[in-house]
PDB file of N, CA and C in Angstrom:
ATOM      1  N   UNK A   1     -34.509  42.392   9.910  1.00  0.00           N
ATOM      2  CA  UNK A   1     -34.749  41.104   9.303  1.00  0.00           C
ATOM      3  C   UNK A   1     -34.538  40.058  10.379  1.00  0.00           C
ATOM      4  N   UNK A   2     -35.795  39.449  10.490  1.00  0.00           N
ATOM      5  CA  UNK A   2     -35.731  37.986  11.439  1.00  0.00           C
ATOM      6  C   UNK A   2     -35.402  36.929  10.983  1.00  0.00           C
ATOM      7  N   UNK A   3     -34.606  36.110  10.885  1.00  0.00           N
ATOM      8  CA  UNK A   3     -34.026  35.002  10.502  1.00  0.00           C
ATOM      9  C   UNK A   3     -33.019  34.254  11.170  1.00  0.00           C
ATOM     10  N   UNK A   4     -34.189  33.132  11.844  1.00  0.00           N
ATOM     11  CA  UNK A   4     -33.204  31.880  11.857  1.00  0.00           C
ATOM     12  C   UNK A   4     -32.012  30.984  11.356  1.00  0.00           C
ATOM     13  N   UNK A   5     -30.674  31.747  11.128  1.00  0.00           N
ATOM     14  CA  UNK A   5     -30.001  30.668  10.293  1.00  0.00           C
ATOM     15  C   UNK A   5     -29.703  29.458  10.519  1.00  0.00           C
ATOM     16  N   UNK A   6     -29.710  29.316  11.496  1.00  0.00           N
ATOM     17  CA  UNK A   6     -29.135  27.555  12.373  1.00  0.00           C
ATOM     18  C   UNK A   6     -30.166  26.806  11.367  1.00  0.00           C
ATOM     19  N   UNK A   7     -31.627  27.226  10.957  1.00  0.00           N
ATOM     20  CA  UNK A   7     -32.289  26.121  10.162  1.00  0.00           C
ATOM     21  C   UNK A   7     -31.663  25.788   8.861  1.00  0.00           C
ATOM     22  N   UNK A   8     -31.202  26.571   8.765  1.00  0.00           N
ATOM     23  CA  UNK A   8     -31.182  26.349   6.976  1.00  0.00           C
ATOM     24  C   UNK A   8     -29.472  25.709   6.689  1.00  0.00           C
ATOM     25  N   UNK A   9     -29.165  24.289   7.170  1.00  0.00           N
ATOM     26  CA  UNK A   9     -27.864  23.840   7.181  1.00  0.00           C
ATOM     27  C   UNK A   9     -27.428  23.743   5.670  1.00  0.00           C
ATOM     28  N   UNK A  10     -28.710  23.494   5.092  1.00  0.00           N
ATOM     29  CA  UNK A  10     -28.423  22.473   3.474  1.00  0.00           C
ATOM     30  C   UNK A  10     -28.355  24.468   2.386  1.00  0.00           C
ATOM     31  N   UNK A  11     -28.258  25.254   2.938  1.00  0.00           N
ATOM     32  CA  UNK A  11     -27.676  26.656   2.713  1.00  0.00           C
ATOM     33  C   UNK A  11     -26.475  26.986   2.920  1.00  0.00           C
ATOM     34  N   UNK A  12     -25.567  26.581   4.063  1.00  0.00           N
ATOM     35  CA  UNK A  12     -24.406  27.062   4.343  1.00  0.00           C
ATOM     36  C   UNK A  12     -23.318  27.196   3.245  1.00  0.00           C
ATOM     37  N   UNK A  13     -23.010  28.377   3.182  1.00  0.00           N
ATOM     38  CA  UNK A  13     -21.965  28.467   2.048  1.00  0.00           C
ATOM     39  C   UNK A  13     -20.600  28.976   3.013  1.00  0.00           C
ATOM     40  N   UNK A  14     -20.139  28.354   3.894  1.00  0.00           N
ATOM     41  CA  UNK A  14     -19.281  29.019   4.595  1.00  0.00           C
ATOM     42  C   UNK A  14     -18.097  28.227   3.941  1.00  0.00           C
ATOM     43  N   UNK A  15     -18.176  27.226   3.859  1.00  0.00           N
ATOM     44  CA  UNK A  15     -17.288  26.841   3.111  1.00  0.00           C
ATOM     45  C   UNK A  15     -16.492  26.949   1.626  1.00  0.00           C
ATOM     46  N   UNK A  16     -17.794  27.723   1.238  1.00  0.00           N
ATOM     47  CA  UNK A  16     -16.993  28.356  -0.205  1.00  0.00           C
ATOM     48  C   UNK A  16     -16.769  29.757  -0.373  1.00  0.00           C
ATOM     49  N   UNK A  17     -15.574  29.851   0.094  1.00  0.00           N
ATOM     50  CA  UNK A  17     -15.504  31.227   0.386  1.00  0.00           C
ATOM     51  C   UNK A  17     -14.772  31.543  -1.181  1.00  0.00           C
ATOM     52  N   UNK A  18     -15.005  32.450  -1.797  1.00  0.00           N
ATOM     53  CA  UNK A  18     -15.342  33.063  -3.273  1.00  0.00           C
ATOM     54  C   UNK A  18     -14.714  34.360  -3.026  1.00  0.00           C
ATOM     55  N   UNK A  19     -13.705  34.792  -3.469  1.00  0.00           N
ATOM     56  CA  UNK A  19     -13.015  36.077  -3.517  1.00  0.00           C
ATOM     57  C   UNK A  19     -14.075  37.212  -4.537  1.00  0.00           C
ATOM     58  N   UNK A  20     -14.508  36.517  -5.156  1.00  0.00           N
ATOM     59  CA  UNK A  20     -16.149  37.836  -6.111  1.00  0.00           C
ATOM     60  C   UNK A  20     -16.671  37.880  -5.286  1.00  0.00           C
ATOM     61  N   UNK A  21     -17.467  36.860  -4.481  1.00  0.00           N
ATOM     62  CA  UNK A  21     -18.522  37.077  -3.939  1.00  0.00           C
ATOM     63  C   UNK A  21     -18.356  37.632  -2.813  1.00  0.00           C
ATOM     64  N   UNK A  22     -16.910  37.397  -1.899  1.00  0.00           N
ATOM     65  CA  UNK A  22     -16.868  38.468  -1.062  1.00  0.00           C
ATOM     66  C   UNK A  22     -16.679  39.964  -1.206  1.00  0.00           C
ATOM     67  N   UNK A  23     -16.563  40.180  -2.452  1.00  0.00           N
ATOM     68  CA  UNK A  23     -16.111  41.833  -2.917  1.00  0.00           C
ATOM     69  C   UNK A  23     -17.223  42.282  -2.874  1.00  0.00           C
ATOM     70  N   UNK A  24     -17.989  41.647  -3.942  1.00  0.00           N
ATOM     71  CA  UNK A  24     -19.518  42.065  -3.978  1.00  0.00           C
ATOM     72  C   UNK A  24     -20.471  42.306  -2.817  1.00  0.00           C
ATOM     73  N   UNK A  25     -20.119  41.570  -1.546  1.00  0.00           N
ATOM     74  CA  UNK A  25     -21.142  41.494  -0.502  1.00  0.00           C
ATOM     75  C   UNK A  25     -20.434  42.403  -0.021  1.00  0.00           C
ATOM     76  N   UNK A  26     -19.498  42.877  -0.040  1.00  0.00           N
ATOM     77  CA  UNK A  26     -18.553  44.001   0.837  1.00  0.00           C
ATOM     78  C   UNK A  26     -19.136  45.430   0.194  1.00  0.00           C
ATOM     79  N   UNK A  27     -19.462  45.159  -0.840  1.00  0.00           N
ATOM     80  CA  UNK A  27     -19.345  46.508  -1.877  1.00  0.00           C
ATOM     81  C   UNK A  27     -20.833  46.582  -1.616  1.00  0.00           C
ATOM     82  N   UNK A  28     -21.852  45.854  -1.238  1.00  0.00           N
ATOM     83  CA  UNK A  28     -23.379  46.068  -0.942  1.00  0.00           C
ATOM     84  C   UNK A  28     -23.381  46.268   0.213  1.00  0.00           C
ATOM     85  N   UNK A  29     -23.169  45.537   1.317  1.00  0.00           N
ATOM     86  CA  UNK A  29     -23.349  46.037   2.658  1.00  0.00           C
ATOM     87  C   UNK A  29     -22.532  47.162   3.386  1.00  0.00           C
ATOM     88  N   UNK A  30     -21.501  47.400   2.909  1.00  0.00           N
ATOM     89  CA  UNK A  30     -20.790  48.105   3.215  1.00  0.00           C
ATOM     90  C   UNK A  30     -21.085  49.586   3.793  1.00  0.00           C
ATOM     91  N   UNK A  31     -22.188  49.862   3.146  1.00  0.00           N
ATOM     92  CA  UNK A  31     -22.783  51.478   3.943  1.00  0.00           C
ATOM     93  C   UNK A  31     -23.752  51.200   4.662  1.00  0.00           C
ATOM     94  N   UNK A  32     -24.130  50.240   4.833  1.00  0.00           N
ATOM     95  CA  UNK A  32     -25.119  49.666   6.150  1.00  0.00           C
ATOM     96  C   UNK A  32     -24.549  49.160   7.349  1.00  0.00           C
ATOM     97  N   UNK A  33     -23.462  48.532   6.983  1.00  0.00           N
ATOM     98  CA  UNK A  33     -22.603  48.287   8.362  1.00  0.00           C
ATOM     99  C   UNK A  33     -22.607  48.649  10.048  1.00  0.00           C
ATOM    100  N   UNK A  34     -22.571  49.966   9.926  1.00  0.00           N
ATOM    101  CA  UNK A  34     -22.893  50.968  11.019  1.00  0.00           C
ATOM    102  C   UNK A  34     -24.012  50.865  11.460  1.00  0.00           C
ATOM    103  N   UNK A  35     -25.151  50.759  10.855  1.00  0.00           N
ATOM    104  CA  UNK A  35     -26.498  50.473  10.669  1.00  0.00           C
ATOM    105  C   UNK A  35     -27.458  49.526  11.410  1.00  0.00           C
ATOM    106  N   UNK A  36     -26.730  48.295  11.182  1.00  0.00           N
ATOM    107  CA  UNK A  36     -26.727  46.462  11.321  1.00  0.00           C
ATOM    108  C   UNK A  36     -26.087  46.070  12.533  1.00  0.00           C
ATOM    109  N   UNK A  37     -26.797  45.124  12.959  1.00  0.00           N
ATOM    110  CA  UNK A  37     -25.922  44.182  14.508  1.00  0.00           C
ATOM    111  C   UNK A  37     -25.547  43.466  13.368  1.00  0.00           C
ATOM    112  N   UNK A  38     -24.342  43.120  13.922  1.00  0.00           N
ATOM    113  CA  UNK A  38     -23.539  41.912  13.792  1.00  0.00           C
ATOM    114  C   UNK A  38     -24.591  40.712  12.885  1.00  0.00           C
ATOM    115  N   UNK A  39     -25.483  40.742  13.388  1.00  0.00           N
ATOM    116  CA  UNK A  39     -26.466  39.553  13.144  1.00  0.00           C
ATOM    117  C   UNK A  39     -27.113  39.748  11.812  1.00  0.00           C
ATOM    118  N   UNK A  40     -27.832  40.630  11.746  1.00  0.00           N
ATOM    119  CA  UNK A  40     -28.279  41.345  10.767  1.00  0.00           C
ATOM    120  C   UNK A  40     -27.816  41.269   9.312  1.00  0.00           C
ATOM    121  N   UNK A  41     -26.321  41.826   9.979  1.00  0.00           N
ATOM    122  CA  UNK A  41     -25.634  41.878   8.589  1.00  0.00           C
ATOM    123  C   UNK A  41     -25.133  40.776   8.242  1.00  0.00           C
ATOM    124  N   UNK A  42     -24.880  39.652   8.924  1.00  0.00           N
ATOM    125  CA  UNK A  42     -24.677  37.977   8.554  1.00  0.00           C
ATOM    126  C   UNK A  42     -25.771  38.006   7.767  1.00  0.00           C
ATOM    127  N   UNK A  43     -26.863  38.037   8.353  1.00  0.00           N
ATOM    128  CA  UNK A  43     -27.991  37.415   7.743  1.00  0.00           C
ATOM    129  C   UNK A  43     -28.540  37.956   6.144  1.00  0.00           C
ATOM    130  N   UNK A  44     -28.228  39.527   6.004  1.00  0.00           N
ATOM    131  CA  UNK A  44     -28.047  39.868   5.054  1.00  0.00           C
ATOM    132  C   UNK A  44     -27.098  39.352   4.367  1.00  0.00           C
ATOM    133  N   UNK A  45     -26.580  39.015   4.509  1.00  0.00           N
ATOM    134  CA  UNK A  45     -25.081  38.476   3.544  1.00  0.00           C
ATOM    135  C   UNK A  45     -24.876  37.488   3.030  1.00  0.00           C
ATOM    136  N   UNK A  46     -25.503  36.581   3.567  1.00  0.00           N
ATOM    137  CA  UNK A  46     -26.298  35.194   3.789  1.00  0.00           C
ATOM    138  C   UNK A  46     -27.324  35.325   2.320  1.00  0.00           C
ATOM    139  N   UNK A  47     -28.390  35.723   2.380  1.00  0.00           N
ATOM    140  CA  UNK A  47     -29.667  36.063   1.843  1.00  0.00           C
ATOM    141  C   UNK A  47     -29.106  36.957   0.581  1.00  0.00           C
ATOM    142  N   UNK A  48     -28.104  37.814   0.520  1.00  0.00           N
ATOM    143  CA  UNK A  48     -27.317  38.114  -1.057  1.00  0.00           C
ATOM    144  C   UNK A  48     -26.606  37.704  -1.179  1.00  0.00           C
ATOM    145  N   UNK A  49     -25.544  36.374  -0.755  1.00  0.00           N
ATOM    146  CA  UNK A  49     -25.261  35.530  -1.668  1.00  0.00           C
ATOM    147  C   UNK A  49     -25.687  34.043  -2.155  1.00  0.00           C
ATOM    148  N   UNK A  50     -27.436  33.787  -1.624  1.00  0.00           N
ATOM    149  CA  UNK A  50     -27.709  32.707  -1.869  1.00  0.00           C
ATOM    150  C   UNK A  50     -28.910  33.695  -3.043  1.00  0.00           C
ATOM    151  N   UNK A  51     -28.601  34.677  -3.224  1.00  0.00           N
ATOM    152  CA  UNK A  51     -29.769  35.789  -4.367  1.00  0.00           C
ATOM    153  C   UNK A  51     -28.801  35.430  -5.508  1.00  0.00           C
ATOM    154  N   UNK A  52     -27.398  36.159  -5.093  1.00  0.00           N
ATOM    155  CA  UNK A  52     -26.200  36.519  -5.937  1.00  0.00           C
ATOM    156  C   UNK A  52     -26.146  34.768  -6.824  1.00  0.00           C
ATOM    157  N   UNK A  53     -26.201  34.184  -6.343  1.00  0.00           N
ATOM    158  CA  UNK A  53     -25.662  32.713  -6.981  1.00  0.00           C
ATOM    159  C   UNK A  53     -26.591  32.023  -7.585  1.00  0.00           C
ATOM    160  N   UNK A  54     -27.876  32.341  -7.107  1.00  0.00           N
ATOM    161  CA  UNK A  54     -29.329  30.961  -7.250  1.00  0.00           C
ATOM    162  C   UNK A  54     -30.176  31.953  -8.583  1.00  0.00           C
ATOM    163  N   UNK A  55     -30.693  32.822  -8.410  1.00  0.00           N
ATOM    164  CA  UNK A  55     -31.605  33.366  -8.789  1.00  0.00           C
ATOM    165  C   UNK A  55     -31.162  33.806 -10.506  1.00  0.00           C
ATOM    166  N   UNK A  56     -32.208  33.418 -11.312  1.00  0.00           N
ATOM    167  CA  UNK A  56     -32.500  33.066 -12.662  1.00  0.00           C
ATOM    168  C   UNK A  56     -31.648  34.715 -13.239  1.00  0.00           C
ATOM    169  N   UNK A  57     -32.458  35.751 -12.817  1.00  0.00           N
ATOM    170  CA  UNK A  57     -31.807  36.938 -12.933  1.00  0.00           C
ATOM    171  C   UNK A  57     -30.056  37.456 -12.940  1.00  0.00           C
ATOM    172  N   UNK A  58     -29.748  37.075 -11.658  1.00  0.00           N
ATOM    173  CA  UNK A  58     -28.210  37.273 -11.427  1.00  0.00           C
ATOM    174  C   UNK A  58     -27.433  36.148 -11.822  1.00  0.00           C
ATOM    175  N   UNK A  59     -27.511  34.558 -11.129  1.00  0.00           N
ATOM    176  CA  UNK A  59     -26.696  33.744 -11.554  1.00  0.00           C
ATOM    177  C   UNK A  59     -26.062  33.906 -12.740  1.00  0.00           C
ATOM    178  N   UNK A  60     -26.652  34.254 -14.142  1.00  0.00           N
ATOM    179  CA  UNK A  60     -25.940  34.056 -15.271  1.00  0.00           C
ATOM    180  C   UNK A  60     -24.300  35.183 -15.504  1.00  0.00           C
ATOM    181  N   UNK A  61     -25.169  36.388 -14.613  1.00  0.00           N
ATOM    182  CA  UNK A  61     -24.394  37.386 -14.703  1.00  0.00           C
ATOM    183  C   UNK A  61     -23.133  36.901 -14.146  1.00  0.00           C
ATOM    184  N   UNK A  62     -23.419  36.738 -12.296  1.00  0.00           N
ATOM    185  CA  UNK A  62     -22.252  36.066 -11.707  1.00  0.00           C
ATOM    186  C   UNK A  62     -20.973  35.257 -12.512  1.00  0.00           C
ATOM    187  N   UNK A  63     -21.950  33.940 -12.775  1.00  0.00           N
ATOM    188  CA  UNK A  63     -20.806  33.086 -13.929  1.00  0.00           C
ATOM    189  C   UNK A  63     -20.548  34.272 -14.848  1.00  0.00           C
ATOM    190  N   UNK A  64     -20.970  34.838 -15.562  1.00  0.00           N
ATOM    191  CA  UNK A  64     -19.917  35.760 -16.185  1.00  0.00           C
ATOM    192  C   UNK A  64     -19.022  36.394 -16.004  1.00  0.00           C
ATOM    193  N   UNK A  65     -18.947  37.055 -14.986  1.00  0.00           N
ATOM    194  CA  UNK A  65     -17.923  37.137 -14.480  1.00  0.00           C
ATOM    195  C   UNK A  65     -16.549  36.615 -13.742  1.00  0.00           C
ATOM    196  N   UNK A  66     -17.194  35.474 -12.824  1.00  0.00           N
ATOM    197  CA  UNK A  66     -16.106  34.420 -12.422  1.00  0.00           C
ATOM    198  C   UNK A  66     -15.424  33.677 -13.722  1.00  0.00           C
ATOM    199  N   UNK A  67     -15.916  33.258 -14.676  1.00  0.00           N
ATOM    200  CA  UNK A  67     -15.231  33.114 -15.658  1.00  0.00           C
ATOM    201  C   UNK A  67     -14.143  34.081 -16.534  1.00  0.00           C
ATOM    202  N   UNK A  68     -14.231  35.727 -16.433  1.00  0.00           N
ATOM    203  CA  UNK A  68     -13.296  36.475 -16.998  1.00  0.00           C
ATOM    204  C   UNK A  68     -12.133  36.037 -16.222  1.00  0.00           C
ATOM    205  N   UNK A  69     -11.058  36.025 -16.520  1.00  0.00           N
ATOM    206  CA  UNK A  69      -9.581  36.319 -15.487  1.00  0.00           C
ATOM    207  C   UNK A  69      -9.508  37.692 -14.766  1.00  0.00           C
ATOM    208  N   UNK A  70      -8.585  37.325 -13.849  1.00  0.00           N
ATOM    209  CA  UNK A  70      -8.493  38.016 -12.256  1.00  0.00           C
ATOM    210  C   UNK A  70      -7.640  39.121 -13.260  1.00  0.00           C
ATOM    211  N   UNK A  71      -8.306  40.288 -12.644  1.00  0.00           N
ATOM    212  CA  UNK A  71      -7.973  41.720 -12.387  1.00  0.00           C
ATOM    213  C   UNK A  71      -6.286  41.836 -12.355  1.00  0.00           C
ATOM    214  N   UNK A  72      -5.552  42.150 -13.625  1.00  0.00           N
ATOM    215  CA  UNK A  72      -4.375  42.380 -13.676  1.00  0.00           C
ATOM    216  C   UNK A  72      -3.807  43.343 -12.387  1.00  0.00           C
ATOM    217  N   UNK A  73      -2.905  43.368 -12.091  1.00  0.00           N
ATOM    218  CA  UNK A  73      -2.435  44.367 -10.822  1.00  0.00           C
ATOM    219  C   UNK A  73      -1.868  45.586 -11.440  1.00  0.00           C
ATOM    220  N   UNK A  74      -1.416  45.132 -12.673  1.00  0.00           N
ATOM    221  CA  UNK A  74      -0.338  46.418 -13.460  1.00  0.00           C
ATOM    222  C   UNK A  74      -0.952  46.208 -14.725  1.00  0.00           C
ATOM    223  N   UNK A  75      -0.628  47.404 -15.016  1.00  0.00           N
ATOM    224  CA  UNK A  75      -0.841  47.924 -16.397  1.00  0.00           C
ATOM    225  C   UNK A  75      -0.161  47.178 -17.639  1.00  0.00           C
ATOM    226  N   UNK A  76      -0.772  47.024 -18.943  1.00  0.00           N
ATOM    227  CA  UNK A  76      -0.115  46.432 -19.910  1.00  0.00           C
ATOM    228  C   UNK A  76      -1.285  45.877 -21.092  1.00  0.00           C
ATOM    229  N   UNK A  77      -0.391  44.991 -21.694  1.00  0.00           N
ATOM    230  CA  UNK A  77      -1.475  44.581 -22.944  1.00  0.00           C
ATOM    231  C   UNK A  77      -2.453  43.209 -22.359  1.00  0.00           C
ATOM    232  N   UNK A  78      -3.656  43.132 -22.802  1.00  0.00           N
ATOM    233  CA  UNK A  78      -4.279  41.953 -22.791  1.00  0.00           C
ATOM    234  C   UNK A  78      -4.734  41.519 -23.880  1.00  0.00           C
ATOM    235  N   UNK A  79      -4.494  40.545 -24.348  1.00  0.00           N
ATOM    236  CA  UNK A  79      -5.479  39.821 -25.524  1.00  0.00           C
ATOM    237  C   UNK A  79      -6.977  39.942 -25.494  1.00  0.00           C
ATOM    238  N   UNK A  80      -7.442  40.248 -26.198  1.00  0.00           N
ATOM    239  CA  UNK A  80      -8.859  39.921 -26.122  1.00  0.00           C
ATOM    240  C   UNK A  80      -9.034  38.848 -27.481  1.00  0.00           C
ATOM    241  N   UNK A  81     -10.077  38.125 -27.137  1.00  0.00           N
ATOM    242  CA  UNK A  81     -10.835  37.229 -27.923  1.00  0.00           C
ATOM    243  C   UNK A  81     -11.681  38.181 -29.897  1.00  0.00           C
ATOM    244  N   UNK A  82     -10.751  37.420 -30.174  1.00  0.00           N
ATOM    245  CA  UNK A  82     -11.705  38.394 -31.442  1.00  0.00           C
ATOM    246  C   UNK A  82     -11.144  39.718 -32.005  1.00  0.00           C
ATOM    247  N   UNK A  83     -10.175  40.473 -31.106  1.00  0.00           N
ATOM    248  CA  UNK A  83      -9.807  41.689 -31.357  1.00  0.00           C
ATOM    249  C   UNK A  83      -8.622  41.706 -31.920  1.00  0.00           C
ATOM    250  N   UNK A  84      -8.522  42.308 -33.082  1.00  0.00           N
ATOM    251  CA  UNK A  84      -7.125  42.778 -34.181  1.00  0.00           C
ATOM    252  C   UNK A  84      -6.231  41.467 -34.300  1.00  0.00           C
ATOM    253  N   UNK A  85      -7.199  40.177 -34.623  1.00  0.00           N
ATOM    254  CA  UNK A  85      -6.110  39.517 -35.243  1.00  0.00           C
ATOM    255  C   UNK A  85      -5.377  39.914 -36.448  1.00  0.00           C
ATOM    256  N   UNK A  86      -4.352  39.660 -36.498  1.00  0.00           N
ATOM    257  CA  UNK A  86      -3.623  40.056 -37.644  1.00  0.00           C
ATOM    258  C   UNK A  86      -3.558  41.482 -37.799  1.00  0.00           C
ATOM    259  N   UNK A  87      -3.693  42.020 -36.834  1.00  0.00           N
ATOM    260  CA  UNK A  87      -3.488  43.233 -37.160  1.00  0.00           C
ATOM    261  C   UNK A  87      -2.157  43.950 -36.152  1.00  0.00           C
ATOM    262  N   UNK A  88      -1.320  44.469 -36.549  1.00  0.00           N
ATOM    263  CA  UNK A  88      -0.555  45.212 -35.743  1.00  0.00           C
ATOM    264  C   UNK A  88      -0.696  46.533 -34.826  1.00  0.00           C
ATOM    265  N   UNK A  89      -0.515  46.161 -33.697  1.00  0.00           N
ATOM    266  CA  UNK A  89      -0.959  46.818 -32.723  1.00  0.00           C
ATOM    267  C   UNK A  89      -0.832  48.413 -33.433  1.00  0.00           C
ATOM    268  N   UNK A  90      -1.349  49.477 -32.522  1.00  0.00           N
ATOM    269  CA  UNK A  90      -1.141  51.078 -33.103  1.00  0.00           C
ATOM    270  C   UNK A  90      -0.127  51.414 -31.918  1.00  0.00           C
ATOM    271  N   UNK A  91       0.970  52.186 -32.569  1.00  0.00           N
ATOM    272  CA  UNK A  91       2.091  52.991 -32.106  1.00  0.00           C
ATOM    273  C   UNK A  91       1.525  53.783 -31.381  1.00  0.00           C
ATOM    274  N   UNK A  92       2.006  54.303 -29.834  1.00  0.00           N
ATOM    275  CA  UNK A  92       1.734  55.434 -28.755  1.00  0.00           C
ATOM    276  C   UNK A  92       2.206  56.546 -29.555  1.00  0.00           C
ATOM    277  N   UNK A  93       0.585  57.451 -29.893  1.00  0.00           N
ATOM    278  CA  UNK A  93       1.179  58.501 -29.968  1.00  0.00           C
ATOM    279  C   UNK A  93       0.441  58.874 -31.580  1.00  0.00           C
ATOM    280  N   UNK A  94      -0.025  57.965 -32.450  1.00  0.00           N
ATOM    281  CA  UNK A  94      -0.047  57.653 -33.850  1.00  0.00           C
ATOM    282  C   UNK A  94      -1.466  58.412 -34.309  1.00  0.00           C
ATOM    283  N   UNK A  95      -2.135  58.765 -33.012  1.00  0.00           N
ATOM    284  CA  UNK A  95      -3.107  59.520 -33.730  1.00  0.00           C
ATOM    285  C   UNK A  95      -4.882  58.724 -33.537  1.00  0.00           C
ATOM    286  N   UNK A  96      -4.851  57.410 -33.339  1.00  0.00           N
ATOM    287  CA  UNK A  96      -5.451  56.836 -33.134  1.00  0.00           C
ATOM    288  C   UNK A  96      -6.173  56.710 -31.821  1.00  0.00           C
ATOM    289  N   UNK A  97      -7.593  56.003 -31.265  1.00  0.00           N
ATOM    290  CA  UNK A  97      -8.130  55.508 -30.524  1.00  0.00           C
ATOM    291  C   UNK A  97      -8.394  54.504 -29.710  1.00  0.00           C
ATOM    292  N   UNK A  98      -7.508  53.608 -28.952  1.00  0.00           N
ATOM    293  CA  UNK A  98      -7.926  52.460 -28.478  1.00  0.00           C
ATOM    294  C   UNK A  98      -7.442  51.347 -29.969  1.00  0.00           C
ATOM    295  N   UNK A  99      -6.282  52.174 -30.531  1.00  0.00           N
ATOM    296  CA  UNK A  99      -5.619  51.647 -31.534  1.00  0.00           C
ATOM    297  C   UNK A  99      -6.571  50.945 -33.132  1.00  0.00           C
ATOM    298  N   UNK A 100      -7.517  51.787 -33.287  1.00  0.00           N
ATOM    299  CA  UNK A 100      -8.271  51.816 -34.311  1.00  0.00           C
ATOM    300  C   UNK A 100      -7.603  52.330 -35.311  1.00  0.00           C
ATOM    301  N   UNK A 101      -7.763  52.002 -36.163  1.00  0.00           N
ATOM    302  CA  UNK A 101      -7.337  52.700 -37.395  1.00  0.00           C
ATOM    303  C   UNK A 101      -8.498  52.989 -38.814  1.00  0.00           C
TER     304      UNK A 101
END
């Protein structure tokens, strides 16, 4: 891939550096690496995250996700929206599924 980036200033996203969007570009380029100059893979990276953010297709997805909350580190309960109000959680062990009853 040939690409000039120095043109495209009113593109630069260097400044918003995005902890998703770097996972994601890590988790795509990542087996090409070896592959790619240095350059290459900027430029790829460049070109999927101005895909990842702009484009009618993905954008919506993206915001969906940046909007969930960050990836608990440990294990435990989370609330979900909508799920078993009023209902008391299911006992470990009770026989149940993902605490269905």
């Amino acid at each position: 891939m040939t690409h000039d980036a120095a043109n495209d200033d009113d593109l630069d996203m260097a400044g918003d550096a995005d902890p998703l969007l770097e996972v994601v570009l890590a988790d795509a380029l990542g087996p090409y690496l070896g592959a790619l100059s240095p350059e290459e893979a900027e430029d790829y990276r460049r070109l999927l995250a101005i895909f990842i953010t702009t484009h009618p297709a993905s954008a919506p997805l993206y915001d969906r996700l940046r909007a969930r909350p960050p990836v608990l580190s440990e294990s435990g309960t989370v609330a979900r929206e909508g799920a078993g109000e009023g209902e008391a959680p299911a006992e470990p062990g009770d026989g149940t599924f993902g605490g269905r009853r």
